[in-house]
N, C-alpha and C. Protein backbone atom coordinates (compact mmCIF):
# COMPACT_ATOMS: atom_id res chain seq x y z
N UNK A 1 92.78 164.35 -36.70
CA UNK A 1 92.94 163.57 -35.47
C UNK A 1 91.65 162.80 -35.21
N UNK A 2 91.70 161.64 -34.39
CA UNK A 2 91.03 161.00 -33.94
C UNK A 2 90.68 160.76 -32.51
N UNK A 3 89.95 160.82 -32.04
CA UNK A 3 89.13 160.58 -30.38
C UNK A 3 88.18 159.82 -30.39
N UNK A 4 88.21 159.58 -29.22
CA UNK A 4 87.38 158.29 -28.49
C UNK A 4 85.97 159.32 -28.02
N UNK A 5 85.07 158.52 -28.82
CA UNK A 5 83.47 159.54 -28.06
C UNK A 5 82.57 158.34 -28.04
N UNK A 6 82.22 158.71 -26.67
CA UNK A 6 80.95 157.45 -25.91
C UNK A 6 79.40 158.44 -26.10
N UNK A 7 78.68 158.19 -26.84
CA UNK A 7 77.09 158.16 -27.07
C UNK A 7 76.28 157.49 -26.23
N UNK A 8 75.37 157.98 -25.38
CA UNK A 8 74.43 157.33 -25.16
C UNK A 8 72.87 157.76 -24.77
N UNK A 9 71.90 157.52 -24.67
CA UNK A 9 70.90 157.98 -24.66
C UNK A 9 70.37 158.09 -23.43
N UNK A 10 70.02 159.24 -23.00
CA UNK A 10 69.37 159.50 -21.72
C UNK A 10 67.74 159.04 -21.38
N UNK A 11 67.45 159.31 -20.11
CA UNK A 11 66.05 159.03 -19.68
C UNK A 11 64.99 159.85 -20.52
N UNK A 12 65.34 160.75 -21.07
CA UNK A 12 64.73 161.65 -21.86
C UNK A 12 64.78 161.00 -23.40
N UNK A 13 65.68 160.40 -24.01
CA UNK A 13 65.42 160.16 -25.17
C UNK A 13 66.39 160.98 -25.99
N UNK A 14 67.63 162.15 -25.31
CA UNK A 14 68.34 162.85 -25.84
C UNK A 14 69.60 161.78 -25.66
N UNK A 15 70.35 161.90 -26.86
CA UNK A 15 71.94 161.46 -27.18
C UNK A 15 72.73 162.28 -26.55
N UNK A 16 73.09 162.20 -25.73
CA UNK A 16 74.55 162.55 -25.30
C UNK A 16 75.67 161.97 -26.21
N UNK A 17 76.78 163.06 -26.44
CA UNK A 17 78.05 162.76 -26.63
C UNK A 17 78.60 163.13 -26.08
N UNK A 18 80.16 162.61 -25.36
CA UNK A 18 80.86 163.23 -24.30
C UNK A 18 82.32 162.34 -25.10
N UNK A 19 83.55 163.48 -24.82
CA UNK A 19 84.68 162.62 -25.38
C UNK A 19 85.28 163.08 -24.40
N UNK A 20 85.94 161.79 -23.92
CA UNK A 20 86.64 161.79 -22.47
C UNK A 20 88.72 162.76 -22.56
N UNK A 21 88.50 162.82 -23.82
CA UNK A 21 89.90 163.28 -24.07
C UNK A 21 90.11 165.12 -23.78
N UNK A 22 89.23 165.43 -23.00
CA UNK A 22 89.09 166.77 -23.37
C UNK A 22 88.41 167.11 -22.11
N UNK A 23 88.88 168.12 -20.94
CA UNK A 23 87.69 168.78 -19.76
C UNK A 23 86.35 169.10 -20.72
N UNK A 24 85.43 168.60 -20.03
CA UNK A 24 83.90 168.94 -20.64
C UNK A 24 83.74 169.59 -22.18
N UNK A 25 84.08 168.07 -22.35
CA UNK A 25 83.92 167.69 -24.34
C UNK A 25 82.59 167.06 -24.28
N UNK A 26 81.37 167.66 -24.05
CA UNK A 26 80.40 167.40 -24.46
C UNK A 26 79.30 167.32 -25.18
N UNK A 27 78.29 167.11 -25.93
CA UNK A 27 77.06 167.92 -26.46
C UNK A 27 76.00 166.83 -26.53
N UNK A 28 75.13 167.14 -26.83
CA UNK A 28 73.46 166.42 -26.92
C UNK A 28 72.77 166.60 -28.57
N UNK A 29 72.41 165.90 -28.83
CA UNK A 29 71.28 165.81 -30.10
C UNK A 29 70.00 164.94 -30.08
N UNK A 30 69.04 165.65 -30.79
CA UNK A 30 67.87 164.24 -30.75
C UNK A 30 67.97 163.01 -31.39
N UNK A 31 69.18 163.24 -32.56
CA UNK A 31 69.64 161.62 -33.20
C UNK A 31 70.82 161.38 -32.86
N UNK A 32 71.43 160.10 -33.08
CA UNK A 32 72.82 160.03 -32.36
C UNK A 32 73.39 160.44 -33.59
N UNK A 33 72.77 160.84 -34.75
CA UNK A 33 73.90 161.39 -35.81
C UNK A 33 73.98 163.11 -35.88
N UNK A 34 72.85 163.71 -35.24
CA UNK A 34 72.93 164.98 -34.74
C UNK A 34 74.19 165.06 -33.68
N UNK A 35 73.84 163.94 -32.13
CA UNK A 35 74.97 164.36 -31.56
C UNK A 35 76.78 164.40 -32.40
N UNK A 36 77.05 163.19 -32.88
CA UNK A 36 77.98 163.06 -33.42
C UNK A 36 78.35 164.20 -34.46
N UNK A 37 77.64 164.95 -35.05
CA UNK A 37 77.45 165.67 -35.69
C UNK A 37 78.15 167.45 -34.83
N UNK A 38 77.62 167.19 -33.60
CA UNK A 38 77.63 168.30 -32.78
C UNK A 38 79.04 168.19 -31.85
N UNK A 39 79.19 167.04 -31.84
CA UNK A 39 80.78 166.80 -30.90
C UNK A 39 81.62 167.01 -31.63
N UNK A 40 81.55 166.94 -32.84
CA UNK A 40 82.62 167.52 -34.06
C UNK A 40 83.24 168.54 -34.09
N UNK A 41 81.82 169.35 -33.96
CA UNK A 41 82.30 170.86 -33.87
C UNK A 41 82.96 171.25 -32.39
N UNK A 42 82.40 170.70 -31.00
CA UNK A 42 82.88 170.75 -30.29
C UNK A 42 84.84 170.40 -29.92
N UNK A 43 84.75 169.05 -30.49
CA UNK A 43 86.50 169.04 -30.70
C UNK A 43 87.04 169.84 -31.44
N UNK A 44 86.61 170.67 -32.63
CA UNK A 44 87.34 171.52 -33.36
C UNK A 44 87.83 172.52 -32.43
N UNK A 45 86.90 172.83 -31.61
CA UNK A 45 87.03 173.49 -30.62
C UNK A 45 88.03 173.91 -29.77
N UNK A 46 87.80 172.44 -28.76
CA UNK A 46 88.66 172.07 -28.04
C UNK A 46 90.21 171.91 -28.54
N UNK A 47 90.64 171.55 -30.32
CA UNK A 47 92.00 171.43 -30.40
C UNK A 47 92.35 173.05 -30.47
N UNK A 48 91.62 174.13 -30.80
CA UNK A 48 91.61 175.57 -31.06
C UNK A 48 92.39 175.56 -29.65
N UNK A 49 91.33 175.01 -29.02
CA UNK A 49 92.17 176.01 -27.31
C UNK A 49 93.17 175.01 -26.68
N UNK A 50 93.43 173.81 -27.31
CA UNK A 50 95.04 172.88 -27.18
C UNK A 50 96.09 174.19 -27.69
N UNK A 51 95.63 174.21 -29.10
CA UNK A 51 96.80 175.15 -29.61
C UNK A 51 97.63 176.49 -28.28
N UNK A 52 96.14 177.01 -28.02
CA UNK A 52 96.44 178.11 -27.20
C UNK A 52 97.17 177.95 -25.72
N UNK A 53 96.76 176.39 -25.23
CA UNK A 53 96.81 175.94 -23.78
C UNK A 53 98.14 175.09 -23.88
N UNK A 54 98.02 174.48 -24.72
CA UNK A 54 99.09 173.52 -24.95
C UNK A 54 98.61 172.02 -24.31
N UNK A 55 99.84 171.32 -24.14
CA UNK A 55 99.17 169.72 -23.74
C UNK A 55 98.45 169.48 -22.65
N UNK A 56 98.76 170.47 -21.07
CA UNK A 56 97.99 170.48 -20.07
C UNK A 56 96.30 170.77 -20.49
N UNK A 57 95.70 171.07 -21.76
CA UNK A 57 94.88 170.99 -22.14
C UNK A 57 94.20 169.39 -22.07
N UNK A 58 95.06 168.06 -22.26
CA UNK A 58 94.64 166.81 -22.77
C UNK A 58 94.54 166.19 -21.49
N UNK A 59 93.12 165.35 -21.48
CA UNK A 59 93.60 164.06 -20.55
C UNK A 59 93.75 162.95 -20.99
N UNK A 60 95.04 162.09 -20.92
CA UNK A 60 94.47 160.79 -21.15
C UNK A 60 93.83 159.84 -20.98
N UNK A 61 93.35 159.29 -22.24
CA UNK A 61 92.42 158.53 -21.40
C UNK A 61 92.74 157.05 -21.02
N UNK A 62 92.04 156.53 -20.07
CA UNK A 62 92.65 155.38 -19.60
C UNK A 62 91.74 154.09 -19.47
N UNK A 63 91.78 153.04 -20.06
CA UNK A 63 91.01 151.87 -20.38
C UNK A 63 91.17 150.93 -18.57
N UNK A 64 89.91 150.97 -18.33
CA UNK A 64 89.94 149.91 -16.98
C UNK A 64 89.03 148.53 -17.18
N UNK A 65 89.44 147.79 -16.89
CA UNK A 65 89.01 146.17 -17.25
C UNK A 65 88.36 146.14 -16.15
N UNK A 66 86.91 145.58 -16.54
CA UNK A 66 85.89 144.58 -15.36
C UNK A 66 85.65 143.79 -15.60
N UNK A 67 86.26 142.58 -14.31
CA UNK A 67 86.21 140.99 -14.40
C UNK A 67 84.62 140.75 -13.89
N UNK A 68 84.16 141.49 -13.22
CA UNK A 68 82.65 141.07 -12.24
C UNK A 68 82.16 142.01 -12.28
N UNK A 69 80.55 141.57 -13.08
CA UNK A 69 79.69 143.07 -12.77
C UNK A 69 78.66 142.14 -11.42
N UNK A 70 78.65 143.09 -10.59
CA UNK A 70 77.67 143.10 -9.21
C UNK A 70 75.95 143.49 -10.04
N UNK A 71 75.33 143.07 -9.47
CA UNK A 71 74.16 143.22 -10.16
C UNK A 71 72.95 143.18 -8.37
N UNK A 72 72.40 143.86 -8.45
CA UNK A 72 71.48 144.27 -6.98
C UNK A 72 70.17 143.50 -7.21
């Protein structure tokens, strides 16, 4: 299977990975190929306890369009 995972780097300099398809599908690495590396194992995870939970396990995820970014 395939999921959607957003990377990004914190004030600290740590990678976050977080995959929105999943309650708190997250993990951190010092490279973004560590994190990616580490969310892997985390979804293996997470489909382990789909099996057990079933679909109320999933959220979908949902794409929202922005016409105007506000800028301060």
């Amino acid at each position: 299977m395939e999921y959607p995972v957003i990377v990004f780097k914190d004030e600290d300099g740590v990678f976050i990975a977080r995959c929105p398809v999943f309650k708190g599908a997250h993990t951190y690495g010092m490279s973004e190929e560590e994190a990616l590396q580490n969310i892997k194992e985390v979804l293996q995870m997470c489909e382990e306890e789909m099996k057990k939970e079933g679909p109320e396990a999933v959220i979908d995820p949902h794409f929202v369009e922005i016409t105007q970014v506000l800028l301060a």
